[in-house]
Structures are given as C-alpha cells and as structure tokens.
N, C-alpha and C. Protein backbone atom coordinates (compact mmCIF):
# COMPACT_ATOMS: atom_id res chain seq x y z
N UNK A 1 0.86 -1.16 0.00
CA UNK A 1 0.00 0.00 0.00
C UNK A 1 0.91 1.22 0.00
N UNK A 2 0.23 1.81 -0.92
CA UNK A 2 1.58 3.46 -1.21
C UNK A 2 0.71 4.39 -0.93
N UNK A 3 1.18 5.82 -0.36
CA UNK A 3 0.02 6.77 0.12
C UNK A 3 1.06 8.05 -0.40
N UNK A 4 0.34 9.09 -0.70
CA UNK A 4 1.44 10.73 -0.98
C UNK A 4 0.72 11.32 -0.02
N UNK A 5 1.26 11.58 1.41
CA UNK A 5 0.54 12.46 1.93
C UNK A 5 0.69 13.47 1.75
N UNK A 6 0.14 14.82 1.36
CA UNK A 6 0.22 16.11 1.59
C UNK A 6 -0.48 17.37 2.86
N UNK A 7 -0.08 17.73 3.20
CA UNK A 7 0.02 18.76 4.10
C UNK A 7 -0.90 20.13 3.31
N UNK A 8 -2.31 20.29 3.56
CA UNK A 8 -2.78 21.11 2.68
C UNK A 8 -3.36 22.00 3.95
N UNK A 9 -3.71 23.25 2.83
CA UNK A 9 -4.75 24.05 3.91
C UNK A 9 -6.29 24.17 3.70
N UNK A 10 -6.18 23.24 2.06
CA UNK A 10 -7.59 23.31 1.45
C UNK A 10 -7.61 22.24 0.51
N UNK A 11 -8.91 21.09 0.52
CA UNK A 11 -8.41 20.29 -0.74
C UNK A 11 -10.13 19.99 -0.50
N UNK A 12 -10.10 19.57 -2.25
CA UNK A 12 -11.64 18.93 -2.23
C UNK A 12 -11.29 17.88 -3.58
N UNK A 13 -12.76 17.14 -3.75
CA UNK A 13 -13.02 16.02 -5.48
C UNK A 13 -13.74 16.36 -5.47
N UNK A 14 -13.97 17.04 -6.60
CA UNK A 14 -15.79 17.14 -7.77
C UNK A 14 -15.45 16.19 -8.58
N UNK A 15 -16.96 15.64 -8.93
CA UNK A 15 -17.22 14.19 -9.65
C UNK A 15 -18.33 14.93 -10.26
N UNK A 16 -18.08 14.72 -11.48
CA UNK A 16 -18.84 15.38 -12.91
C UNK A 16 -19.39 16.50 -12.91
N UNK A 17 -18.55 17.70 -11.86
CA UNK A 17 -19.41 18.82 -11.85
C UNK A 17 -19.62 19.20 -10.44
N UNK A 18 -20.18 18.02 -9.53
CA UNK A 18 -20.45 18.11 -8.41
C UNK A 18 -19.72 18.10 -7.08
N UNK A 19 -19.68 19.15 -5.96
CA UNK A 19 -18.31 18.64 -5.08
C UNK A 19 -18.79 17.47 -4.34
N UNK A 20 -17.78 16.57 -4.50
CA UNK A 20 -18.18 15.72 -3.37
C UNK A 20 -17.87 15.65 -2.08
N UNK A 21 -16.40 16.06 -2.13
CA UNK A 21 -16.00 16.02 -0.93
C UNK A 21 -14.68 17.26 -0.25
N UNK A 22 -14.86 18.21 0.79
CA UNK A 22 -13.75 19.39 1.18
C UNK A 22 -13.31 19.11 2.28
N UNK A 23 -12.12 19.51 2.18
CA UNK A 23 -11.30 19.75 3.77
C UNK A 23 -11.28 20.91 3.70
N UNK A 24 -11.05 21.49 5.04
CA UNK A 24 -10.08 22.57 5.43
C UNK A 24 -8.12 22.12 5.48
N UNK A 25 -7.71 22.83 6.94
CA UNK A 25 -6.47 22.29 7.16
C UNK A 25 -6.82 20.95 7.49
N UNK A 26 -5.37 19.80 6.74
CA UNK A 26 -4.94 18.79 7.51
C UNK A 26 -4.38 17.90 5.92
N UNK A 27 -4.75 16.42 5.73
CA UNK A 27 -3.83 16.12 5.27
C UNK A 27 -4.70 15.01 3.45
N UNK A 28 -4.38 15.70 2.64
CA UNK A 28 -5.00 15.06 1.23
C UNK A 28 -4.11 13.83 0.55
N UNK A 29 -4.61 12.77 1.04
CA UNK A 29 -4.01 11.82 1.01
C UNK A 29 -4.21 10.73 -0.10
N UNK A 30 -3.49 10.05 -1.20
CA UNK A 30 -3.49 9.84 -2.79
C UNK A 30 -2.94 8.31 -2.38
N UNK A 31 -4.46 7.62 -2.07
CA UNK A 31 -3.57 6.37 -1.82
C UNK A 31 -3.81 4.80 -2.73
N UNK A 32 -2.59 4.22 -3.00
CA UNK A 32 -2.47 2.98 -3.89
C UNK A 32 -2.27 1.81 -3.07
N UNK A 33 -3.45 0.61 -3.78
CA UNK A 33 -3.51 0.11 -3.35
C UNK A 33 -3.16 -1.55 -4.24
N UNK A 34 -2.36 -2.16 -3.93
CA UNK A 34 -1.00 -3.27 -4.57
C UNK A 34 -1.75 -4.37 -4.44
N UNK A 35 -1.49 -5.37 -5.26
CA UNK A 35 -2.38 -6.72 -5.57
C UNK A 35 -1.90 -7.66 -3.91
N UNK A 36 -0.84 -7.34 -3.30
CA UNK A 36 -0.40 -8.22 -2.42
C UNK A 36 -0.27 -7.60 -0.93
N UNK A 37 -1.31 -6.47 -1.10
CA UNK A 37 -1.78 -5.45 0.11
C UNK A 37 -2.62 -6.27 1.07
N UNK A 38 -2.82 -6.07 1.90
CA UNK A 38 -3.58 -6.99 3.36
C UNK A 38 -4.16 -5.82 4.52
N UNK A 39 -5.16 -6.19 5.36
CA UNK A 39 -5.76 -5.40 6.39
C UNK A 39 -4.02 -4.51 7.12
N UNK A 40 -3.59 -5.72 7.18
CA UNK A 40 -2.17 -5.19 8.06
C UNK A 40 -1.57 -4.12 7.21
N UNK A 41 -1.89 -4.24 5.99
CA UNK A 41 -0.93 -2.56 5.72
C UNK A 41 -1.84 -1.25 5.96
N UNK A 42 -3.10 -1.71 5.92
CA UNK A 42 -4.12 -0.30 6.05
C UNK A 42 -4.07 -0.12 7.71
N UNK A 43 -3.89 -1.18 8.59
CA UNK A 43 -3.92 -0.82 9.81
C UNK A 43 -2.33 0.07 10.17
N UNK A 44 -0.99 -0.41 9.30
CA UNK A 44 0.16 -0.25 9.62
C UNK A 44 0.13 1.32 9.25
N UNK A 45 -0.62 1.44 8.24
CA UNK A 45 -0.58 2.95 7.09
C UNK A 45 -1.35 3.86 7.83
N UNK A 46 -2.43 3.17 8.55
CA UNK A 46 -3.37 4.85 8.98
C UNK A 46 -2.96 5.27 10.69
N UNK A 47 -2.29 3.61 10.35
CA UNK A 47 -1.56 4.29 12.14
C UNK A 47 -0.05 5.61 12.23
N UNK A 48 0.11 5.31 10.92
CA UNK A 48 1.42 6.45 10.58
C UNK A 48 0.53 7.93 10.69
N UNK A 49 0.06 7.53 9.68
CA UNK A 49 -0.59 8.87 9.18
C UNK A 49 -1.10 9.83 10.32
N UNK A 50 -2.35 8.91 11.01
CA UNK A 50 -2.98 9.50 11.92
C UNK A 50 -1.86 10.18 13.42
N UNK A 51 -0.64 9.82 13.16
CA UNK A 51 -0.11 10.12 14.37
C UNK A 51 1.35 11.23 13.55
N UNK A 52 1.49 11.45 12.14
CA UNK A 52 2.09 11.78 11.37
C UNK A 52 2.16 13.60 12.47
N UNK A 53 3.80 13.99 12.02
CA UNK A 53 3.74 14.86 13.49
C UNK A 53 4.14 16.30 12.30
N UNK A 54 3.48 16.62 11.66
CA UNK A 54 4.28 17.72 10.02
C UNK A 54 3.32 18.82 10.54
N UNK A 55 2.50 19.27 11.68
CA UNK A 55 2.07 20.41 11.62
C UNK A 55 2.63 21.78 12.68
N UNK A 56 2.86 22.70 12.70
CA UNK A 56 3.68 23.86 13.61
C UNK A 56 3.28 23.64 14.88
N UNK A 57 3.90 23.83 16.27
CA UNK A 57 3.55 23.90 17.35
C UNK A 57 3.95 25.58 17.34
N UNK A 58 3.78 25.93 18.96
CA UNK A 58 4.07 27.19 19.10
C UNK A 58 5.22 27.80 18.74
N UNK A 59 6.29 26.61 18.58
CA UNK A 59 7.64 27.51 18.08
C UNK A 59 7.78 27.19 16.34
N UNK A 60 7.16 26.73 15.95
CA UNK A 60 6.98 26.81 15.15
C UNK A 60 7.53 25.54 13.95
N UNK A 61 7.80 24.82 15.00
CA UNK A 61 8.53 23.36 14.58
C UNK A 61 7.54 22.20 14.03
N UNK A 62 7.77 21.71 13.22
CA UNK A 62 6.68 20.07 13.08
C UNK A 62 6.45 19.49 13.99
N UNK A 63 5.99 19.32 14.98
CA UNK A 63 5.89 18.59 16.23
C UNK A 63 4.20 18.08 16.47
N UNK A 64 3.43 18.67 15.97
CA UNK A 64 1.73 18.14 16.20
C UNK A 64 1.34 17.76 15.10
N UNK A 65 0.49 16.42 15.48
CA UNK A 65 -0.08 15.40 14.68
C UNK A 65 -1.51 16.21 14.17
N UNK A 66 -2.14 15.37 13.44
CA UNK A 66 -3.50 16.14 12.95
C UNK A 66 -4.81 16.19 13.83
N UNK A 67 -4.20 15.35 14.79
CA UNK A 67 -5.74 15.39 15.84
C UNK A 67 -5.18 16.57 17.01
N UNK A 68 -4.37 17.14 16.59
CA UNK A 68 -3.85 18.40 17.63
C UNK A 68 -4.31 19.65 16.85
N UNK A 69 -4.34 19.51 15.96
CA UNK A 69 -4.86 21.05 15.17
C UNK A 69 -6.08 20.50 14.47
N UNK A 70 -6.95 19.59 14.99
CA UNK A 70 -7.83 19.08 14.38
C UNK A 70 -8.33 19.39 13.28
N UNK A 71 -7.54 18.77 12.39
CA UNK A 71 -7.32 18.46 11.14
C UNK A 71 -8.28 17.56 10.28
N UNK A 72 -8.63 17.56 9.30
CA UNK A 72 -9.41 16.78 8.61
C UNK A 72 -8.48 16.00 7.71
N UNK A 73 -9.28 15.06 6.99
CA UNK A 73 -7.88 14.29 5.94
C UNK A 73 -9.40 14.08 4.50
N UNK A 74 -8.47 13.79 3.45
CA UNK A 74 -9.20 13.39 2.34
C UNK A 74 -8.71 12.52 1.50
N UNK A 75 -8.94 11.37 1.57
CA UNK A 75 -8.57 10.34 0.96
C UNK A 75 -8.93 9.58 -0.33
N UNK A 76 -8.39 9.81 -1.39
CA UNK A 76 -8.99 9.33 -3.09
C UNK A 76 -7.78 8.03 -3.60
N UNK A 77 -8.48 7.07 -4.01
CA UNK A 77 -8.01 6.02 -4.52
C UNK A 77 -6.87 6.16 -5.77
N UNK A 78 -6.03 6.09 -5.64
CA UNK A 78 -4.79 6.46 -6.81
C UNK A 78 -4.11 4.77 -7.01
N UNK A 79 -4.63 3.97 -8.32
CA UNK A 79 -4.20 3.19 -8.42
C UNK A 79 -2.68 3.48 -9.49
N UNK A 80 -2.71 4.73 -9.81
CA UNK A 80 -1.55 5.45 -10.47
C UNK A 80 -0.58 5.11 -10.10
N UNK A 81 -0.50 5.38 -8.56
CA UNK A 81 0.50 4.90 -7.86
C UNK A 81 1.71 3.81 -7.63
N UNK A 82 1.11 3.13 -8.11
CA UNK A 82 1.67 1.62 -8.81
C UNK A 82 1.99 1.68 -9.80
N UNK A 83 2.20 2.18 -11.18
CA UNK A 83 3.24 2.02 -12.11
C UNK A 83 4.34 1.56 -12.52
N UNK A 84 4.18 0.47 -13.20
CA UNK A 84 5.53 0.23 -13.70
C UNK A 84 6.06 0.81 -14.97
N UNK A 85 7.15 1.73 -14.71
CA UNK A 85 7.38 2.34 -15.99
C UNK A 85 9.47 2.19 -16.28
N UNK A 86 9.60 1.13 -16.12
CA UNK A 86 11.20 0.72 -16.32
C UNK A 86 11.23 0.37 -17.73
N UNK A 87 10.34 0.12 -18.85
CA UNK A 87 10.45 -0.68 -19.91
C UNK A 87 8.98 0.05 -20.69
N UNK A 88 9.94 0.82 -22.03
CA UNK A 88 8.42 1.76 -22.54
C UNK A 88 8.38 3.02 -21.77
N UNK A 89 7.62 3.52 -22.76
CA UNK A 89 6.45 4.83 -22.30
C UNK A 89 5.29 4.84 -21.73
N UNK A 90 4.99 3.73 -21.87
CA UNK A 90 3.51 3.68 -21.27
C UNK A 90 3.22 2.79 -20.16
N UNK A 91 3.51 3.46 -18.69
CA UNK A 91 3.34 2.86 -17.95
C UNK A 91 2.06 1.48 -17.33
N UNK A 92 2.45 0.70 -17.22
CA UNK A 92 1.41 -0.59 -16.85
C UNK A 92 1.32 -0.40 -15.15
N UNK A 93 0.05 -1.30 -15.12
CA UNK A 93 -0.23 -1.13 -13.88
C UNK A 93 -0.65 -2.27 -13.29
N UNK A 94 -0.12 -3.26 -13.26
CA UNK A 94 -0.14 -4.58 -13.25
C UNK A 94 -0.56 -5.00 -11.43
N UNK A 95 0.79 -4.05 -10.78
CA UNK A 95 0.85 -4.48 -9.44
C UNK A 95 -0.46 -3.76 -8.96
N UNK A 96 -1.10 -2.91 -9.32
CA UNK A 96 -2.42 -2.49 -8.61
C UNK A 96 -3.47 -3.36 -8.82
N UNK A 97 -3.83 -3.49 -7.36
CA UNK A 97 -5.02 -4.46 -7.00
C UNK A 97 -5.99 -4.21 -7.85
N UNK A 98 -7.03 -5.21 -8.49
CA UNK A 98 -8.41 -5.05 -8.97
C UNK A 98 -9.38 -4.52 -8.19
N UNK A 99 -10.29 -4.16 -8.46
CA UNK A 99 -11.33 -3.69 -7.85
C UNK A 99 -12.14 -4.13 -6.83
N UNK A 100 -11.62 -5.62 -7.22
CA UNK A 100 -12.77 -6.55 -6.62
C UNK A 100 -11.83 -6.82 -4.54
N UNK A 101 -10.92 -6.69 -4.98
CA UNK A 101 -9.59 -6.54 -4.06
C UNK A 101 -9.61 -4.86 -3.46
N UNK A 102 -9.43 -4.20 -4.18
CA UNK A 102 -8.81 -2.81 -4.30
C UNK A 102 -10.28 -2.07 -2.64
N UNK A 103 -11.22 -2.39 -3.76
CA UNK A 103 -12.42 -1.54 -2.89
C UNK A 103 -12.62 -2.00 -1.48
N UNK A 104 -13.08 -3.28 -1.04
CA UNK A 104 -12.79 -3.65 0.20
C UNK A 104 -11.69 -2.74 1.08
N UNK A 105 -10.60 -2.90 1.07
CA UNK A 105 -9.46 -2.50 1.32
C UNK A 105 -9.34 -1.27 1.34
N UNK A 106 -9.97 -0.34 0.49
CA UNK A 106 -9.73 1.01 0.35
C UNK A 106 -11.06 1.52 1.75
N UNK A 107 -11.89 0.52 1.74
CA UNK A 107 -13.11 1.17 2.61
C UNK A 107 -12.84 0.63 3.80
N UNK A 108 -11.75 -0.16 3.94
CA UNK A 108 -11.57 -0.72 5.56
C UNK A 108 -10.30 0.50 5.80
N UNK A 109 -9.27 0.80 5.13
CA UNK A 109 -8.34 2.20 5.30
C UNK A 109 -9.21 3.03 6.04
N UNK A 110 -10.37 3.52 5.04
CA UNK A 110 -11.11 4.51 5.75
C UNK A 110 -11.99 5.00 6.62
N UNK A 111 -11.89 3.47 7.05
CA UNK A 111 -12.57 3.25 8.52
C UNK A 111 -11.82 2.98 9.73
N UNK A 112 -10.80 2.68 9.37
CA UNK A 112 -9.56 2.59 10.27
C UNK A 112 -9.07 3.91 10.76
N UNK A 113 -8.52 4.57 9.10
CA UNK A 113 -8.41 5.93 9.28
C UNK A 113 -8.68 7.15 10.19
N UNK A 114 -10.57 6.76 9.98
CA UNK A 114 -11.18 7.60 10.92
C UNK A 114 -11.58 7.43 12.15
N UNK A 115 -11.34 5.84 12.43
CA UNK A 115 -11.55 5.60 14.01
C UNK A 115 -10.26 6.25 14.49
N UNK A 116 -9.05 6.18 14.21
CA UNK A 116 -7.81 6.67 14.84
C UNK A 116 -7.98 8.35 14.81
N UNK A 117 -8.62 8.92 13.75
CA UNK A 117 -9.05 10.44 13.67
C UNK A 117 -9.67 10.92 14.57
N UNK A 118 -10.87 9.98 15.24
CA UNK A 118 -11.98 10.43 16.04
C UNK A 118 -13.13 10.94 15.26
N UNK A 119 -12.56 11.08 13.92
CA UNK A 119 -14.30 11.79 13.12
C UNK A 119 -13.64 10.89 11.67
N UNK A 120 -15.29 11.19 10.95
CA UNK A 120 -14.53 10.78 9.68
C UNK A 120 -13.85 11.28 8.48
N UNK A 121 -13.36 10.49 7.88
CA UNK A 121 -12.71 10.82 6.97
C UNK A 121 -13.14 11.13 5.09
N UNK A 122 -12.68 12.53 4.62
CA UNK A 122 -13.69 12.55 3.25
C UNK A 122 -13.00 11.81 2.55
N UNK A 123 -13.79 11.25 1.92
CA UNK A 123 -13.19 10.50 0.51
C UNK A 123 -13.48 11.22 -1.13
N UNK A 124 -13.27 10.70 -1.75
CA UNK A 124 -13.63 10.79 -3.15
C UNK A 124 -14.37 9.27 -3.60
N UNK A 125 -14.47 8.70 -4.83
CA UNK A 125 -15.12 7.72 -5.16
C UNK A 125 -14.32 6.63 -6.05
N UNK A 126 -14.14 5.75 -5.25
CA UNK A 126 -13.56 4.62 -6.24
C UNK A 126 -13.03 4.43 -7.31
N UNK A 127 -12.60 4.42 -8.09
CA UNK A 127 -12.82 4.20 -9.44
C UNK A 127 -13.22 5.76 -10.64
N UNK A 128 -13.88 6.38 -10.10
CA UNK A 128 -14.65 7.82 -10.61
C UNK A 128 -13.66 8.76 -10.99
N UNK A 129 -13.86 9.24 -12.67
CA UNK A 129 -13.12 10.50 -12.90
C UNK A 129 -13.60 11.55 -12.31
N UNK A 130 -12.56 11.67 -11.24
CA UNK A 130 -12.20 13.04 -10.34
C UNK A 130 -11.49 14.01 -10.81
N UNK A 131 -12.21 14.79 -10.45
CA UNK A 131 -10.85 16.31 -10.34
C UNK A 131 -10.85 17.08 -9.07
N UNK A 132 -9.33 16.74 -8.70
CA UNK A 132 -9.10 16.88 -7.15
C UNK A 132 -8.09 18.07 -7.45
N UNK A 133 -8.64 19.14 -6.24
CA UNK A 133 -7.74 20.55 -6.10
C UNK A 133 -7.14 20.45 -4.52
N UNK A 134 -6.04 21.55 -4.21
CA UNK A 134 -5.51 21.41 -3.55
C UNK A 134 -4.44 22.23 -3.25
N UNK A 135 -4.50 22.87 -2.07
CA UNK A 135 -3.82 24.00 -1.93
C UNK A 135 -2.05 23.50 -0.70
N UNK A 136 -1.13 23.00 -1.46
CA UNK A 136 -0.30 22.37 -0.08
C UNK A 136 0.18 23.08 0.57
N UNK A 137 -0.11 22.88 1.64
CA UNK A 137 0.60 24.09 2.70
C UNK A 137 2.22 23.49 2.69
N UNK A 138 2.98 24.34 2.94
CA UNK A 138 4.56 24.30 3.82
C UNK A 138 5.70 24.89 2.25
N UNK A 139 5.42 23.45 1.13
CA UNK A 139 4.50 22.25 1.01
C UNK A 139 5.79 21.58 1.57
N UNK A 140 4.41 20.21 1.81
CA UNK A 140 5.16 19.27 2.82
C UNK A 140 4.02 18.41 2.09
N UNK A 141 4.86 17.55 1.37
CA UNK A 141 4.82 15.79 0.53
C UNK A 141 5.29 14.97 1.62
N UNK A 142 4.97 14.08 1.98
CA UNK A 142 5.58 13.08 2.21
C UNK A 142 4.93 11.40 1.48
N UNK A 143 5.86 10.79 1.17
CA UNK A 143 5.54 9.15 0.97
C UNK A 143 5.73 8.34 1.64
N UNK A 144 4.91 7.34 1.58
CA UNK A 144 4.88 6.20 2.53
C UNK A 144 4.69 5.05 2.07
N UNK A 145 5.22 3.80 2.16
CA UNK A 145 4.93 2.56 1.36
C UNK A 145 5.01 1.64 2.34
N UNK A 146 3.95 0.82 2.56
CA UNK A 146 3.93 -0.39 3.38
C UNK A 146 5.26 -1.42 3.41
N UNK A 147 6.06 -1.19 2.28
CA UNK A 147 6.68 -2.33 1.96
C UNK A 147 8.10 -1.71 2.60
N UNK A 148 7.90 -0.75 3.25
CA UNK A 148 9.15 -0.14 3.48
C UNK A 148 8.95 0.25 5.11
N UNK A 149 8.14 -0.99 5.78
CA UNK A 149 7.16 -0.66 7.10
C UNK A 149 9.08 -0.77 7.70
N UNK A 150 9.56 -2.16 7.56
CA UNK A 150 10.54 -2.37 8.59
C UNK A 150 11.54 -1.88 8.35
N UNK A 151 11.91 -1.04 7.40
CA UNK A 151 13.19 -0.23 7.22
C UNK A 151 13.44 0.91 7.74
C-alpha cells in the first residue's frame, strides 16, 4: 500500500461537476492500493498517518499530529500509484489491486483511518473521474509505502 501524503490548507473532489467532498487544514491523502496489500498494511498505514507529526507547534517546529490542530484528511483512490514504468512509455499497472480486491481494502483504510481520527474521513469515489484541487501548505509531501514498514 503506497500513500502521498500532503500537508494542505484546502483540498476537495468534484465528480462530474459536483463537489463531493472538502477539507479545510490537515492532510489530502493519494492512496495505492497493490495486488499483495492486506488489512495489516491499512492498519500499519493509517496508524502512521494519523499520528504523522508535520504540523507547527508554538515555536513553530513540526511537532503536532492532525488530531492536535484538528485536522481533517481526504482520501482518493490512486491506483496510479503503482506504475511500472522501467520498460516503454507507457506505464502498466499490473501491481495495482483489482477492484474486486482494491475496494474492500480502500473502505476498511477509511474506517480505520477515521476511528484513529476520532471523526470521519472525506473520501472521493472509487474508481470515478475526479478532479481533485488542492492547496499544499509548507509544502510538505511526504511518501509512505507499506513495503518499506521495517526499514
């Protein structure tokens, strides 16, 4: 499971026109989900996140997590993420889970997610051409990959 977290002060998905889903501050999160992904990486992944420490305290340092500046998060399915692009131009996407795999998994993240949040978490929609905006604060990217839990 691969995630881009970003550090925003504003992010939303409109789906054909319509918004579906806004944050304020906290964290817009672009996450992929791998054919050989398991509950244990969504539990390993939202336990990072949710405790992820990238926002200012009084001196002005990264030191508070998102449930300290109570933060919202927004989470959209990026099977992009997975690309294999070593061979060619046109990246394949082989290692991203199917749907039938992918969705389960993406809706247990976001229930995990938001029990560790205390509220819930916005999403976007499965599968659905989105157009997601987004304002990054700092900016502050960070990546995260399950497969890189014990390193």
């Amino acid at each position: 499971m691969r995630a881009v977290i970003q550090r925003v002060s504003t992010a939303s998905v409109t789906i054909d026109g319509d918004l579906r889903s806004a944050i304020g501050i906290g964290f817009m999160v672009l996450l992929g989900i791998e054919t050989e992904d398991t509950k244990d990486d969504a539990d390993w992944l939202s336990g990072k996140i949710a405790l992820l420490r990238v926002f200012a305290d009084e001196n002005g340092m990264m030191n508070k997590d998102i449930k300290e500046v109570n933060g919202d998060i927004l989470v959209v399915s990026q099977f992009t993420l997975h690309a294999a692009y070593k061979k060619g131009n046109r990246p394949s996407f082989i290692k991203a889970a199917r749907p039938e795999k992918a969705i389960p998994l993406y809706e247990y993240f976001n229930t995990v997610l938001s029990e560790k949040l205390g509220k819930p978490v916005a999403t976007g929609v499965f599968g659905a051409d989105m157009k997601v905006a987004l304002v990054n604060d700092g900016p502050v990217t960070i990546i995260m990959d399950t497969k890189n839990a014990n390193s």
